[in-house]
C-alpha atoms as a PDB file:
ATOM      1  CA  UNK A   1     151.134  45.566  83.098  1.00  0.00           C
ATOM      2  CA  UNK A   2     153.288  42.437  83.081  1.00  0.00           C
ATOM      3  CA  UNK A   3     151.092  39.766  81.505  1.00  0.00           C
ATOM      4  CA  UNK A   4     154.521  37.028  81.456  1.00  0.00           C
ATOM      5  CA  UNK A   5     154.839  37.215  85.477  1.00  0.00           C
ATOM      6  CA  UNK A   6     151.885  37.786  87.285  1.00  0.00           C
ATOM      7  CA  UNK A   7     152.095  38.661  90.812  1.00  0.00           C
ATOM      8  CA  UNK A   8     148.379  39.092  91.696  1.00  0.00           C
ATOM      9  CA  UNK A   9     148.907  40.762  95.383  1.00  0.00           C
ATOM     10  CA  UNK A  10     150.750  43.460  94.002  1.00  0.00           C
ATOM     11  CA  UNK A  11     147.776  44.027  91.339  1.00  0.00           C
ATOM     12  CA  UNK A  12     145.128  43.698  94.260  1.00  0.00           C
ATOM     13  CA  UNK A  13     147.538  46.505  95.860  1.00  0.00           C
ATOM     14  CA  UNK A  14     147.562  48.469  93.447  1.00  0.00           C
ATOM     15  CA  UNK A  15     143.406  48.225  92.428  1.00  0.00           C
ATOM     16  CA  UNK A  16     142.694  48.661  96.040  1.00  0.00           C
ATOM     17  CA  UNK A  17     144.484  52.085  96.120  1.00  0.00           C
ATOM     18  CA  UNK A  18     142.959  52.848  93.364  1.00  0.00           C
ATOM     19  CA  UNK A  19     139.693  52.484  94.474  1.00  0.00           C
ATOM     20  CA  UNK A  20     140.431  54.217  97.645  1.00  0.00           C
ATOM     21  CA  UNK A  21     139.370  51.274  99.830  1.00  0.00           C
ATOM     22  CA  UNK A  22     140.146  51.323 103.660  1.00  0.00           C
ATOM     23  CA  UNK A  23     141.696  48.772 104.862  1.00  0.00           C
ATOM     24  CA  UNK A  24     138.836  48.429 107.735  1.00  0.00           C
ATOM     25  CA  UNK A  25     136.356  47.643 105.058  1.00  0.00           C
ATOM     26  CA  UNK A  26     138.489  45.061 103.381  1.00  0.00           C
ATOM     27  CA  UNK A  27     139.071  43.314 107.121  1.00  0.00           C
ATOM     28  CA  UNK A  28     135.653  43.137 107.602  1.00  0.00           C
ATOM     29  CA  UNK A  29     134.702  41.670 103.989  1.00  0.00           C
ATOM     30  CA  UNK A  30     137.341  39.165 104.629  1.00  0.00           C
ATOM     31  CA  UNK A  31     137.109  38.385 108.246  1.00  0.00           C
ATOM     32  CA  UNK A  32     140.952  38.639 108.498  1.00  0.00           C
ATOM     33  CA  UNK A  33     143.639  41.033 110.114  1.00  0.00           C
ATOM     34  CA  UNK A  34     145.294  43.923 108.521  1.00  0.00           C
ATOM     35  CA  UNK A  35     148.450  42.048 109.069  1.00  0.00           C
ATOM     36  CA  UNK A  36     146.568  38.534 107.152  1.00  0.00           C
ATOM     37  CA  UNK A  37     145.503  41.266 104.239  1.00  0.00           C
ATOM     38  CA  UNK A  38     149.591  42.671 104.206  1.00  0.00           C
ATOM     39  CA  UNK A  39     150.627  38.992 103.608  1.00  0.00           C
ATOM     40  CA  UNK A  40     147.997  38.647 100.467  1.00  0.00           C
ATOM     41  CA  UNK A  41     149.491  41.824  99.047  1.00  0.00           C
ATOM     42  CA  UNK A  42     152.578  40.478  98.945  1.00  0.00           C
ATOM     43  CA  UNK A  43     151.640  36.779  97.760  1.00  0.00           C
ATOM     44  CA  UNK A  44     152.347  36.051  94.002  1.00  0.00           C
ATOM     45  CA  UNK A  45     149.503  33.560  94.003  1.00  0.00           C
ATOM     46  CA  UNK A  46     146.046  33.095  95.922  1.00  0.00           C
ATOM     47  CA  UNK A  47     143.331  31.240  96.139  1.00  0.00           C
ATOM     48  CA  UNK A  48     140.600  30.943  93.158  1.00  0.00           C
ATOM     49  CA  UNK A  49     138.413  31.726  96.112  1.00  0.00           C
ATOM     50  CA  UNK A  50     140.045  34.659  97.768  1.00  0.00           C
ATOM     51  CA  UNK A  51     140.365  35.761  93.984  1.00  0.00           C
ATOM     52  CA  UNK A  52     136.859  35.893  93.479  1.00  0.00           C
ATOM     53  CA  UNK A  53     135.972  37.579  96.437  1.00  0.00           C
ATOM     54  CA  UNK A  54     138.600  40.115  95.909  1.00  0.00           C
ATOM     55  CA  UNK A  55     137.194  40.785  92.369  1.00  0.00           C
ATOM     56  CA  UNK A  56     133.776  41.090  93.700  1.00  0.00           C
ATOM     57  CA  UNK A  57     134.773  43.515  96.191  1.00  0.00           C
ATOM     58  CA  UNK A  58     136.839  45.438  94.112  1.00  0.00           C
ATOM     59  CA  UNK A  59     134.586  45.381  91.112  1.00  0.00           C
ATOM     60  CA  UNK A  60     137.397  44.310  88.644  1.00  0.00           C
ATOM     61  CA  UNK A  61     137.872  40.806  86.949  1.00  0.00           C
ATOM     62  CA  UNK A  62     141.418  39.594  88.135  1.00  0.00           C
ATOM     63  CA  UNK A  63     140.800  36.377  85.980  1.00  0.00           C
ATOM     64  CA  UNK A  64     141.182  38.128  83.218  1.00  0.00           C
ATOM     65  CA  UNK A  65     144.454  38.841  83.549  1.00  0.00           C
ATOM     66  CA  UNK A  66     145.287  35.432  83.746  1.00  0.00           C
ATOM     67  CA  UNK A  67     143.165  34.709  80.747  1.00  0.00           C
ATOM     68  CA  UNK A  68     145.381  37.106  78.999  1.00  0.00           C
ATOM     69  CA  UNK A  69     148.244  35.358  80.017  1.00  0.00           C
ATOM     70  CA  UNK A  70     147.219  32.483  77.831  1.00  0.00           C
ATOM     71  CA  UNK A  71     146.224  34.609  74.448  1.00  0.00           C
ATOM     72  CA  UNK A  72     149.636  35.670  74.646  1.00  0.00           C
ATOM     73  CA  UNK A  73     151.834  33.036  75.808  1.00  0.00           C
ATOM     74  CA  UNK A  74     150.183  29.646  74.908  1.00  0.00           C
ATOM     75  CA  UNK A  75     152.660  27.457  73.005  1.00  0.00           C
ATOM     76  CA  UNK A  76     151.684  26.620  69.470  1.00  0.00           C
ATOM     77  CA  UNK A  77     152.287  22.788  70.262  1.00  0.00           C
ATOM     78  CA  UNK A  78     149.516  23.497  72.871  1.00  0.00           C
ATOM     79  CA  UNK A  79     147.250  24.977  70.275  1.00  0.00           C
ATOM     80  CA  UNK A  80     147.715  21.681  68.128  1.00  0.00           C
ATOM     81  CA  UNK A  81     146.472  19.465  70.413  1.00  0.00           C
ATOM     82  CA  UNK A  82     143.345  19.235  70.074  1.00  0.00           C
ATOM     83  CA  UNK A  83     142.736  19.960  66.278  1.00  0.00           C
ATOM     84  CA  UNK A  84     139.172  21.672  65.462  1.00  0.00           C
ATOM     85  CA  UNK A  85     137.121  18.153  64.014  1.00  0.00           C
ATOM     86  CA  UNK A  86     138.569  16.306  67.079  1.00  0.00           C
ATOM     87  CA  UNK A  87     136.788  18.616  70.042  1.00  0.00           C
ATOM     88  CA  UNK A  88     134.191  17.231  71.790  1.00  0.00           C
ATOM     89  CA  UNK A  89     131.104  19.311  71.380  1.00  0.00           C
ATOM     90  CA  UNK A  90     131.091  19.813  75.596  1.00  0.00           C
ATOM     91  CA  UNK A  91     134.364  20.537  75.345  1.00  0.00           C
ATOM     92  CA  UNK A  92     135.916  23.508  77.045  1.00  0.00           C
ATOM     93  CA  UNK A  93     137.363  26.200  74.657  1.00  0.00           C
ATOM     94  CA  UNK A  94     139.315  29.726  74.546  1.00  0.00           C
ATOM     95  CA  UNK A  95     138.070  32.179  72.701  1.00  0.00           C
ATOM     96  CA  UNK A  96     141.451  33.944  70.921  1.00  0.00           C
ATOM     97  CA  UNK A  97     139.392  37.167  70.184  1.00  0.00           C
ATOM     98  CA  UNK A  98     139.036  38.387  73.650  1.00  0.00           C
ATOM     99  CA  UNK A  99     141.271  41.329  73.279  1.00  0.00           C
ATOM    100  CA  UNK A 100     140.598  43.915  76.846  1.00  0.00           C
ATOM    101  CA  UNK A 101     142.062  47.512  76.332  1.00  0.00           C
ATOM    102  CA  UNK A 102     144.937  46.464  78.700  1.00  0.00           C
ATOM    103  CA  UNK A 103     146.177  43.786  76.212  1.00  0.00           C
ATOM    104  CA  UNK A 104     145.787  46.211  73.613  1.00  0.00           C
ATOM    105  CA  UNK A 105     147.460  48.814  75.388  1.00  0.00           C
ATOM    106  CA  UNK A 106     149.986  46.666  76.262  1.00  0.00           C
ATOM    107  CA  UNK A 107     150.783  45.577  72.737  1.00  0.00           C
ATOM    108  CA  UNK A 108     150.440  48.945  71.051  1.00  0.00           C
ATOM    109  CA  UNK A 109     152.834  49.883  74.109  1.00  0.00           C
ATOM    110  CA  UNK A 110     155.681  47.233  72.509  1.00  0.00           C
ATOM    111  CA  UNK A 111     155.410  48.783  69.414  1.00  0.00           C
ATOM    112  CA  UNK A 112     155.643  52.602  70.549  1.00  0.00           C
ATOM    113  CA  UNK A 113     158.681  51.850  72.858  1.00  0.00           C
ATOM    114  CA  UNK A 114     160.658  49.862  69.536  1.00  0.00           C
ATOM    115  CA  UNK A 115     161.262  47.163  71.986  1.00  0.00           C
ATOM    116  CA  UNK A 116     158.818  44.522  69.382  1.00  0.00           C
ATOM    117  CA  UNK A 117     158.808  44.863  65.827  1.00  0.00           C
ATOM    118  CA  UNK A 118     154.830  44.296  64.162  1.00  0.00           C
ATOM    119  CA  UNK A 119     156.207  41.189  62.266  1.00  0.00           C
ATOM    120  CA  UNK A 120     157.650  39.977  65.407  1.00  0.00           C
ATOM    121  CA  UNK A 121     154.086  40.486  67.873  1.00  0.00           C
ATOM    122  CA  UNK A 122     152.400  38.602  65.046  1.00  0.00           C
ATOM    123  CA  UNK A 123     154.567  36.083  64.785  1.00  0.00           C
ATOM    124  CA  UNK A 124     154.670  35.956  69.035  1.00  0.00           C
ATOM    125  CA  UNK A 125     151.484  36.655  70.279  1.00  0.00           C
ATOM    126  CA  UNK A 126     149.838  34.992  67.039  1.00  0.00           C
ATOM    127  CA  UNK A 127     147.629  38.295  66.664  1.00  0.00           C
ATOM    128  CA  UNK A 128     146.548  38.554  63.093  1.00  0.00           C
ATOM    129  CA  UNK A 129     147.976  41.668  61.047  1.00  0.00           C
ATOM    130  CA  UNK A 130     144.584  42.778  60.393  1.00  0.00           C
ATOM    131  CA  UNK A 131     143.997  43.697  64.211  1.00  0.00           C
ATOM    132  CA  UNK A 132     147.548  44.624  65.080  1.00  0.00           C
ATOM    133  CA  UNK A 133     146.990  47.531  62.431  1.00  0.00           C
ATOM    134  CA  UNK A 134     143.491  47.995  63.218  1.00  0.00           C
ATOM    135  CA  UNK A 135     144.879  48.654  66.703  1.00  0.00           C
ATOM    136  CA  UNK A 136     147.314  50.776  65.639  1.00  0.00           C
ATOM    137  CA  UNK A 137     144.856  52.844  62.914  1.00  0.00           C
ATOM    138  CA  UNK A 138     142.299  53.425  65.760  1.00  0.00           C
ATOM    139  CA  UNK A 139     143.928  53.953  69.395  1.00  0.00           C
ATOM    140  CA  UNK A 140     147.752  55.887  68.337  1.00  0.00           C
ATOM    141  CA  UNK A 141     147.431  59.507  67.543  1.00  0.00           C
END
């Protein structure tokens, strides 16, 4: 999975064929036309609403991905703006230790195929060594 450029119709896609859905049943949740459903497949971006319902439906959290998205490609500079003793207490925070078994696999993936060094998914994805190895110890034979 492509966590950089996220094209969430062709994930929907894919998760409906997965899941075997017919396309009737998908019409009917939506209240649109197969050829209104096509279009969504083939959007890059939808609605937080339509997103919702289609994770509902489809029993998988698409959000996630996106959360993803930002454990792996926030800037640093974005990280430093808000340091810790300055955050409101009602603030809204991420929580960096939300690691799904896609991320993982997709990391762990980097370092099977040679394309990332360790030092250099560290350094990039600011995942500490610990976990990279623990990753490494516990899911590659």
């Amino acid at each position: 999975m492509n966590f950089k450029n996220i094209h969430i119709g062709s994930l929907i896609h894919k998760q409906v064929a997965d899941c075997g859905l017919e396309m009737s049943r998908i019409c009917n949740f939506f209240k649109l036309s197969e050829k209104e459903i096509e279009a969504i497949y083939l959007s890059g971006s939808i609605n937080t609403e339509f997103l919702l319902k289609w994770s509902k439906l489809l029993k998988y959290d698409f959000f996630r991905i996106y959360s993803q998205h930002l454990l792996l490609y926030s800037s640093l500079k974005s990280q430093k703006v808000y340091p810790k003793n300055n955050i409101k207490p009602h603030s809204m925070q991420f929580r960096k230790s939300l690691y799904t078994k896609e991320l993982i696999d997709f990391i762990l993936e980097l370092v099977a195929s040679g394309e990332k060094s360790k030092k250099q998914i560290i350094e990039e994805y600011k995942i500490p060594k610990t976990t990279l190895y623990k990753w490494i110890k516990k899911y590659q034979p």
